[in-house]
Protein backbone atom coordinates (compact mmCIF):
# COMPACT_ATOMS: atom_id res chain seq x y z
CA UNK A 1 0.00 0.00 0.00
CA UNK A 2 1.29 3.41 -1.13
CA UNK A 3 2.43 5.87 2.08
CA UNK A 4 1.70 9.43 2.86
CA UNK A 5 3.21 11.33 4.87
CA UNK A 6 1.50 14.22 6.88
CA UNK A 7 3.40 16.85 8.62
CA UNK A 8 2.23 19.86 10.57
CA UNK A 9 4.45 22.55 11.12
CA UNK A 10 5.93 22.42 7.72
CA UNK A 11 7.35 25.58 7.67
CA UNK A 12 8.84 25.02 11.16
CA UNK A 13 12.42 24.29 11.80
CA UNK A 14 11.93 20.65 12.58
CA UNK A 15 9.02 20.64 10.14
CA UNK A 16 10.72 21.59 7.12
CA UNK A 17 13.62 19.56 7.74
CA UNK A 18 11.25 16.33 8.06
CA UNK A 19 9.78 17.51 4.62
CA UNK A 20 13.51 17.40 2.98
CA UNK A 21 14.58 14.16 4.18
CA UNK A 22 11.39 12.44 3.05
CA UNK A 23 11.58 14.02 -0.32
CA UNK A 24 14.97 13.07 -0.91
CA UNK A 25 13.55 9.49 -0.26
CA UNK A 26 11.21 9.73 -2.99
CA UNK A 27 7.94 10.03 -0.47
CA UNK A 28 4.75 11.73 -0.73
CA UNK A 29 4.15 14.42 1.56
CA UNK A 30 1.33 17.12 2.76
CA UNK A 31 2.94 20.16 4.71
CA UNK A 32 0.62 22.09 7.21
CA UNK A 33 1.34 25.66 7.22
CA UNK A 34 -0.12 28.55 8.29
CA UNK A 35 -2.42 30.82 6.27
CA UNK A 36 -0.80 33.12 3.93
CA UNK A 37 2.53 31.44 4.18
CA UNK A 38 4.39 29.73 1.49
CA UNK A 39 6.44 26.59 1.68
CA UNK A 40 10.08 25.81 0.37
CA UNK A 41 9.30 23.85 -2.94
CA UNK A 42 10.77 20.49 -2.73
CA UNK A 43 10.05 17.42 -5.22
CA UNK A 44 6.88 15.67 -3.38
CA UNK A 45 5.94 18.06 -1.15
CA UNK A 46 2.35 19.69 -1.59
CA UNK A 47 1.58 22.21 1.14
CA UNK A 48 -1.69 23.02 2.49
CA UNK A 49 -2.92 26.32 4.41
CA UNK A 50 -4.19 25.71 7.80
CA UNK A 51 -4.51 26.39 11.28
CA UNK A 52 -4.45 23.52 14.10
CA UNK A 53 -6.46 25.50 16.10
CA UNK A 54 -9.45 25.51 13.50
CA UNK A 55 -10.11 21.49 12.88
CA UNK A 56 -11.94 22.70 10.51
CA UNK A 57 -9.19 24.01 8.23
CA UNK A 58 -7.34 20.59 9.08
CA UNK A 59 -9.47 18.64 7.07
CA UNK A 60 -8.19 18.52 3.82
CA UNK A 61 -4.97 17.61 4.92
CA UNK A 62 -6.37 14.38 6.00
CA UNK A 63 -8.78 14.07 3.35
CA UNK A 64 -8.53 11.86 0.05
CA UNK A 65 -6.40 9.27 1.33
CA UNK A 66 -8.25 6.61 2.14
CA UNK A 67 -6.43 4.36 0.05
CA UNK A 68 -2.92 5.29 1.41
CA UNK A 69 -0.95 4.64 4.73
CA UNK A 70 -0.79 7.27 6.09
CA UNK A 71 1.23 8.79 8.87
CA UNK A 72 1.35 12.01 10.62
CA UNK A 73 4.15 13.92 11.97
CA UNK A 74 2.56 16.61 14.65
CA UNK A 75 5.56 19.15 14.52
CA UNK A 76 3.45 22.61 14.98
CA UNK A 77 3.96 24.22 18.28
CA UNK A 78 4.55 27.67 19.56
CA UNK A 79 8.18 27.77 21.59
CA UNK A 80 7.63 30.61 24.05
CA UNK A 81 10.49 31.19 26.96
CA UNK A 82 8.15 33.18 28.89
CA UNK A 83 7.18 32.28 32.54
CA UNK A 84 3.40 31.82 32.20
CA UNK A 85 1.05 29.95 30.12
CA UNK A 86 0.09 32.32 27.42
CA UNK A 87 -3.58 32.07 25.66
CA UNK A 88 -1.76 30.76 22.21
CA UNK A 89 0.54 28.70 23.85
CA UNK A 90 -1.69 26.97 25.33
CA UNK A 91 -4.26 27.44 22.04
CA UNK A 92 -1.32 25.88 19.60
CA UNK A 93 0.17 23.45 22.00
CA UNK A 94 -2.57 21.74 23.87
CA UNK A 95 -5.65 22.26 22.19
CA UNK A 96 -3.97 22.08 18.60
CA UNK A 97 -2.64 18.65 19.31
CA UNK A 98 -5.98 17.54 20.59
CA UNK A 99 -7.73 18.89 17.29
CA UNK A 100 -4.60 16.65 15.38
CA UNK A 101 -5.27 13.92 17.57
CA UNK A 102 -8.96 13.92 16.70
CA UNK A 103 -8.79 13.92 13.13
CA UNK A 104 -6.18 10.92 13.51
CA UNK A 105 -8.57 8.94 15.28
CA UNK A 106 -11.55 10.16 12.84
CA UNK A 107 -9.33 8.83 9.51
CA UNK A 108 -7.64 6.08 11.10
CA UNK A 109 -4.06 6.93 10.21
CA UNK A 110 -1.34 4.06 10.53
CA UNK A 111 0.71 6.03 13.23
CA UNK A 112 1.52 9.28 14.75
CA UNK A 113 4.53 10.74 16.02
CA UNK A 114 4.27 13.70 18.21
CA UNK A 115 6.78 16.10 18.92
CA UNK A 116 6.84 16.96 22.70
CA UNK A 117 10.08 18.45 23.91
CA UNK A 118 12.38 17.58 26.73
CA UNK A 119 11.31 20.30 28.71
CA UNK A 120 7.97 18.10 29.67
CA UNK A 121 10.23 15.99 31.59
CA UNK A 122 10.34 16.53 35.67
CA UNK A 123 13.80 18.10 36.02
CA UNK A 124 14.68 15.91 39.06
CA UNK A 125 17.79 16.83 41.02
CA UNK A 126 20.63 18.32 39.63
CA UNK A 127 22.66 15.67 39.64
CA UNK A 128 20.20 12.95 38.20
CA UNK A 129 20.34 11.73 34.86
CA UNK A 130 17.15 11.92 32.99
CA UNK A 131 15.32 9.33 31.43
CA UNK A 132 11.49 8.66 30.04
CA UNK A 133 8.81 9.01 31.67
CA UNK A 134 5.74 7.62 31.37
CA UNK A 135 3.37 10.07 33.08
CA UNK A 136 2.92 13.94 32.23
CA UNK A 137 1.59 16.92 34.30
CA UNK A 138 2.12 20.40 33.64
CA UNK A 139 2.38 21.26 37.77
CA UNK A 140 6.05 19.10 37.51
CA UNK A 141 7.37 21.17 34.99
CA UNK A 142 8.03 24.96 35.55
CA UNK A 143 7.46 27.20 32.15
CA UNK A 144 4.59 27.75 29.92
CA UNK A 145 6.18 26.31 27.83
CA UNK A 146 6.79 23.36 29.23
CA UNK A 147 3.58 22.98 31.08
CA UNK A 148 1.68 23.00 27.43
CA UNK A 149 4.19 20.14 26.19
CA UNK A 150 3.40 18.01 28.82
CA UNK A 151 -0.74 18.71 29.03
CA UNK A 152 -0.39 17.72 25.15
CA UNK A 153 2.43 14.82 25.71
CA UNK A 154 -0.28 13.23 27.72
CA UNK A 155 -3.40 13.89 26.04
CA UNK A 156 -1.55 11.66 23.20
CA UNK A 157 -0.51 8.33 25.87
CA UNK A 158 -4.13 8.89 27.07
CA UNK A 159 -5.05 8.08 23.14
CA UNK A 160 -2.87 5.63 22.86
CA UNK A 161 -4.31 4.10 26.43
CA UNK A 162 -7.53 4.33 24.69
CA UNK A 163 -6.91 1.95 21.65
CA UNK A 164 -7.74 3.71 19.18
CA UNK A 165 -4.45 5.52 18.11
CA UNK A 166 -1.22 4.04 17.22
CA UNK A 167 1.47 7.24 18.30
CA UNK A 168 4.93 6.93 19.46
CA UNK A 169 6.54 10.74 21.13
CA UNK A 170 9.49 11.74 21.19
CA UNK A 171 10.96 14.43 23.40
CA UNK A 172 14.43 16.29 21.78
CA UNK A 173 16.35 18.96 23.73
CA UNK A 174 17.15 22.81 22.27
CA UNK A 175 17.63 22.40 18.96
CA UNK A 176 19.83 23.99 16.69
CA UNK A 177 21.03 23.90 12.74
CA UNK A 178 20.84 25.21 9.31
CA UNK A 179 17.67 25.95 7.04
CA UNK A 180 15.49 27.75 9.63
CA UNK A 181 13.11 30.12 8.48
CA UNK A 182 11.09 30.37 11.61
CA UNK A 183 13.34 32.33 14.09
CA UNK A 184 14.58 29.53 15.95
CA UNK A 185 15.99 31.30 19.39
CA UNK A 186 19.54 29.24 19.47
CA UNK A 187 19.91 30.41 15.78
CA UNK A 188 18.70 33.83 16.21
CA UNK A 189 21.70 34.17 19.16
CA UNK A 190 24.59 32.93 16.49
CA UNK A 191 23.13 34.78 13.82
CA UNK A 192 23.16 37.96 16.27
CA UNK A 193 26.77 36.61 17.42
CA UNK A 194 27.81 36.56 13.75
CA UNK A 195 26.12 40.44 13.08
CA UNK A 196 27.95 41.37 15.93
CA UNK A 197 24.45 42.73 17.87
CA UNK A 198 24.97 40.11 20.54
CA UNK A 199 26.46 42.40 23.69
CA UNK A 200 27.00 39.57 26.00
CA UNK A 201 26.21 36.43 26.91
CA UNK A 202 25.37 34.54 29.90
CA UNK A 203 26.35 31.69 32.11
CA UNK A 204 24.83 28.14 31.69
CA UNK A 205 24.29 26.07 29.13
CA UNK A 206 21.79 23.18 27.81
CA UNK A 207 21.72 20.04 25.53
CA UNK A 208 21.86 20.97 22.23
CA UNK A 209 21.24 19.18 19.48
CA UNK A 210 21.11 19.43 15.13
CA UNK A 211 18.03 19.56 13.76
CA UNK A 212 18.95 17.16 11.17
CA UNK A 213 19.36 14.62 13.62
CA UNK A 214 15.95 15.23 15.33
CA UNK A 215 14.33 14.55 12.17
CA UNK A 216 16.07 11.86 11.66
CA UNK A 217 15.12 10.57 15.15
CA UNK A 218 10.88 11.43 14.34
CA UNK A 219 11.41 9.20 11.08
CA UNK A 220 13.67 6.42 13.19
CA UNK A 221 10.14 6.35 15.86
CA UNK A 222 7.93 6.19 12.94
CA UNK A 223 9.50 3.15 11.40
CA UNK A 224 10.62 1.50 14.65
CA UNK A 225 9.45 2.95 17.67
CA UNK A 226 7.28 1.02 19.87
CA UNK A 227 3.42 2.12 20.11
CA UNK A 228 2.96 4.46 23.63
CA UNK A 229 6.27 4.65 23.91
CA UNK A 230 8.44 8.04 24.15
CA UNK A 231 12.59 8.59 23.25
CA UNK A 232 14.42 11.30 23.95
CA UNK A 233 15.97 13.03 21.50
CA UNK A 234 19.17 14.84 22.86
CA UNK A 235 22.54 15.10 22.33
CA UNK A 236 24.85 16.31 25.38
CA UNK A 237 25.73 19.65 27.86
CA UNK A 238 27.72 22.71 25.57
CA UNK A 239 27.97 25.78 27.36
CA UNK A 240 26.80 29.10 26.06
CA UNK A 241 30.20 30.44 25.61
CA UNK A 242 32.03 27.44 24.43
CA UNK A 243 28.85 27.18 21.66
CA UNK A 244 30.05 30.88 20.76
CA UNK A 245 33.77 30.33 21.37
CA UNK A 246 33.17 27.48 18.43
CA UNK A 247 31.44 29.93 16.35
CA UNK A 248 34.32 32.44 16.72
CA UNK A 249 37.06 29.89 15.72
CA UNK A 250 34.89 29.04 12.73
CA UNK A 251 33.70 32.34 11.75
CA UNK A 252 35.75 35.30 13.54
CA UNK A 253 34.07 37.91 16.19
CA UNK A 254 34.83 39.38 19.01
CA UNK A 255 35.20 37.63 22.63
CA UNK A 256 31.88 37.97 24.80
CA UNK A 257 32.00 39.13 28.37
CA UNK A 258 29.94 36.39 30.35
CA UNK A 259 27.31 37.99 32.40
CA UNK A 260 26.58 35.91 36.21
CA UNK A 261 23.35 35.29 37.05
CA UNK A 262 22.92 37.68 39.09
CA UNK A 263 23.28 40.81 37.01
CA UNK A 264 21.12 39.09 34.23
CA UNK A 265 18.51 38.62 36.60
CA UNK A 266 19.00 42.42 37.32
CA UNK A 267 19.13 43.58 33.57
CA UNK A 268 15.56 41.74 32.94
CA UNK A 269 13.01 44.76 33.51
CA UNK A 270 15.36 47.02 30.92
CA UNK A 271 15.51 44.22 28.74
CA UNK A 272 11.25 43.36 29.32
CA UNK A 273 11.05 47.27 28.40
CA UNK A 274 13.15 47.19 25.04
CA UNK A 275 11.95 44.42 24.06
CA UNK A 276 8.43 45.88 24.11
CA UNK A 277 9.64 48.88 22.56
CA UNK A 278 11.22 47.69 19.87
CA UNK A 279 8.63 44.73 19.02
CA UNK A 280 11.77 42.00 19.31
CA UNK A 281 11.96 39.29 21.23
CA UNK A 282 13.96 39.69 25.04
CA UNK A 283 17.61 38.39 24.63
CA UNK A 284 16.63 36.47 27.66
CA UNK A 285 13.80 36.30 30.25
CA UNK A 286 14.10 34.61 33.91
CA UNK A 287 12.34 31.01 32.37
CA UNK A 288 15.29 30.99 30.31
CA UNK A 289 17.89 32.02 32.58
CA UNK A 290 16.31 29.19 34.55
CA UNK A 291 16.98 26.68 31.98
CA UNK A 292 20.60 27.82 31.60
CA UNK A 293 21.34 26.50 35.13
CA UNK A 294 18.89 23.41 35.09
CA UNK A 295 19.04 19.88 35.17
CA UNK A 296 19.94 19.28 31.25
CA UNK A 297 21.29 15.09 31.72
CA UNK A 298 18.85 13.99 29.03
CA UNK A 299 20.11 10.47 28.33
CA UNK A 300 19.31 9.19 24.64
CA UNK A 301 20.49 5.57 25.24
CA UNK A 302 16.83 4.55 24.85
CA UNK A 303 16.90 6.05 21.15
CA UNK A 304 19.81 4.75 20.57
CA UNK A 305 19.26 1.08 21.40
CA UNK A 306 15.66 0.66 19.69
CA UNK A 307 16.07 3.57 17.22
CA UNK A 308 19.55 3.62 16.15
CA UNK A 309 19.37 7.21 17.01
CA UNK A 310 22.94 8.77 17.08
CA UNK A 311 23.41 12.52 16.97
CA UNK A 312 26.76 14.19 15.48
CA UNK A 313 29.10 16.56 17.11
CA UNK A 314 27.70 20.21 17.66
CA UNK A 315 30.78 21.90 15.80
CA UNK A 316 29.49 20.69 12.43
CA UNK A 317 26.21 21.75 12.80
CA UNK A 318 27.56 25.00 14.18
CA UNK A 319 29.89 24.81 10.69
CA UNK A 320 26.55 23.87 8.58
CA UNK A 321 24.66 26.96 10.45
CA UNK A 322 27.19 29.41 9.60
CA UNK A 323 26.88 28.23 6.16
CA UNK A 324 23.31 28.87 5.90
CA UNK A 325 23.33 32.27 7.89
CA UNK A 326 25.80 33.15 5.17
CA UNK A 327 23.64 32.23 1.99
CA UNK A 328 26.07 29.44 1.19
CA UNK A 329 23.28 26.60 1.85
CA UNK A 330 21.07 27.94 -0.97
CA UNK A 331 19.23 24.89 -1.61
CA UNK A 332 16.78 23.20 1.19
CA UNK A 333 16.59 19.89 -0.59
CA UNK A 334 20.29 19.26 0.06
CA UNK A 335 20.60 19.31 3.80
């Protein structure tokens, strides 16, 4: 039986990455993307205009393909490193991935893979290493954005519980790469490194991970990952300024002086107010300053064993993200 592929998010950073790899394997996709957007052409890929808080404008995504496998890929999600649970946060995030979740269940698609994040997982203590989990609640996790991913993580088990869906999550950490078109935070801060508009940075650092190999990874739990099941999708610990010290060596710029804690935490209410000014987003915001110094031992050994999940070093994806920032990675489909 022929296969289609459907992916929310399509213009997304993760999104649009899924879309290349599967049309360099020959596959048939559907891209979700927002109203009055347009998608990257790629050979394969026909993009629909939707919203996945209007099921309404979901359906012809899903419709027509009766005769198909068909899988889904539920990318879309708002990323938001504020402190509280904003209306569309919680609107995109939560009921969005319910709306997805009906329409699988109404078409009877072969499998779902949803894309929670690691930030749904309890932190734990510091020194802990972090595994699965296999319960979600947004009063564990501290962050809008974080409480969302875990309502929604477990809104799909509770489907799966159910019987009537088959869906396999997967949770990666920060991600980072080249081809974003979506303003991607991690790539906005080398791409403001690289300008020469970034005036400092801060102490701490998280898990990153390419992009490349987090699509890889949603493909790898498609094919092989086992139903109700979730993999994380991480890579290791890089600190801020050894991620920019690699960018330097690579690119050139300037040495950053490292802020403490402390005086970011002080510099936030100038930062809230030119932010607001300016319409940008904050350079950083106490949720994320918070992050910096948390728990980030996200161990991908599960992936690895039943996925063959296996994530590459972060200075060629730094290497591959200069590239793009540059204009030297001109064409999507070769990523």
């Amino acid at each position: 039986m022929k296969k289609t592929y459907l992916i929310t998010g399509a213009n997304g950073h993760l999104g649009s990455t899924i879309a290349r790899a599967l049309s360099r394997q020959g596959e048939q996709v559907r891209g979700l993307i927002l109203p009055g957007q347009a998608g990257v052409p790629l050979p394969g890929v026909r993009y629909l205009q939707g919203d996945v808080r209007d099921p309404d404008t979901l359906l012809p995504l899903f419709e027509g393909l009766r005769s198909r496998k068909v899988f889904v890929l539920h990318t879309a999600g708002v990323v938001d490193i504020s402190d509280q649970v904003s209306p569309r946060t919680y609107a995109v995030n939560v009921e969005g991935t319910r709306n997805v979740l009906d329409l699988c269940r109404q078409f009877r698609i072969s499998r779902m893979v949803y894309v929670s994040s690691v930030h749904a997982i309890p932190e734990g203590e510091k020194s802990s290493v972090l595994h699965e989990v296999s319960r979600f609640s947004p009063d564990a996790v501290v962050g809008g954005y974080a409480k969302t991913k875990a309502e929604a993580t477990q809104a799909v088990l509770d489907a799966v519980k159910a019987g009537d869906l088959d869906a396999v999550v997967v949770h990666p950490s920060g991600i980072l790469g080249p081809y974003d078109r979506s303003g991607n935070h991690l790539v906005q801060l080398i791409s403001d490194y690289l300008r020469g508009k970034l005036p400092a940075c801060v102490r701490g650092g998280y898990d990153f991970v390419d992009v490349r190999d987090v699509a890889d990874g949603c493909l790898l739990a498609l094919e092989k990952g086992a139903r109700g099941q979730c993999y994380i999708l991480s890579n290791r610990h890089y600190e801020i300024r050894d991620v920019l010290a690699m960018v330097r060596k690579l690119a050139g710029g300037r040495r950053l002086a490292v802020l403490p804690h402390w005086m970011a935490r002080a510099a936030l209410p100038a930062i809230r107010l030119h932010a607001k000014r300016t319409k940008k987003r904050p350079l950083f915001t106490r949720y994320s300053l918070h992050t910096l110094l948390s728990n980030d031992k996200f161990c991908h050994d599960k992936a690895t064993a039943e996925l063959g999940y296996r994530p590459r070093d972060l200075i060629q994806t730094l290497r591959d993200t200069i590239s793009w920032n540059r204009g030297e990675l001109e064409s999507p489909s070769l990523a």
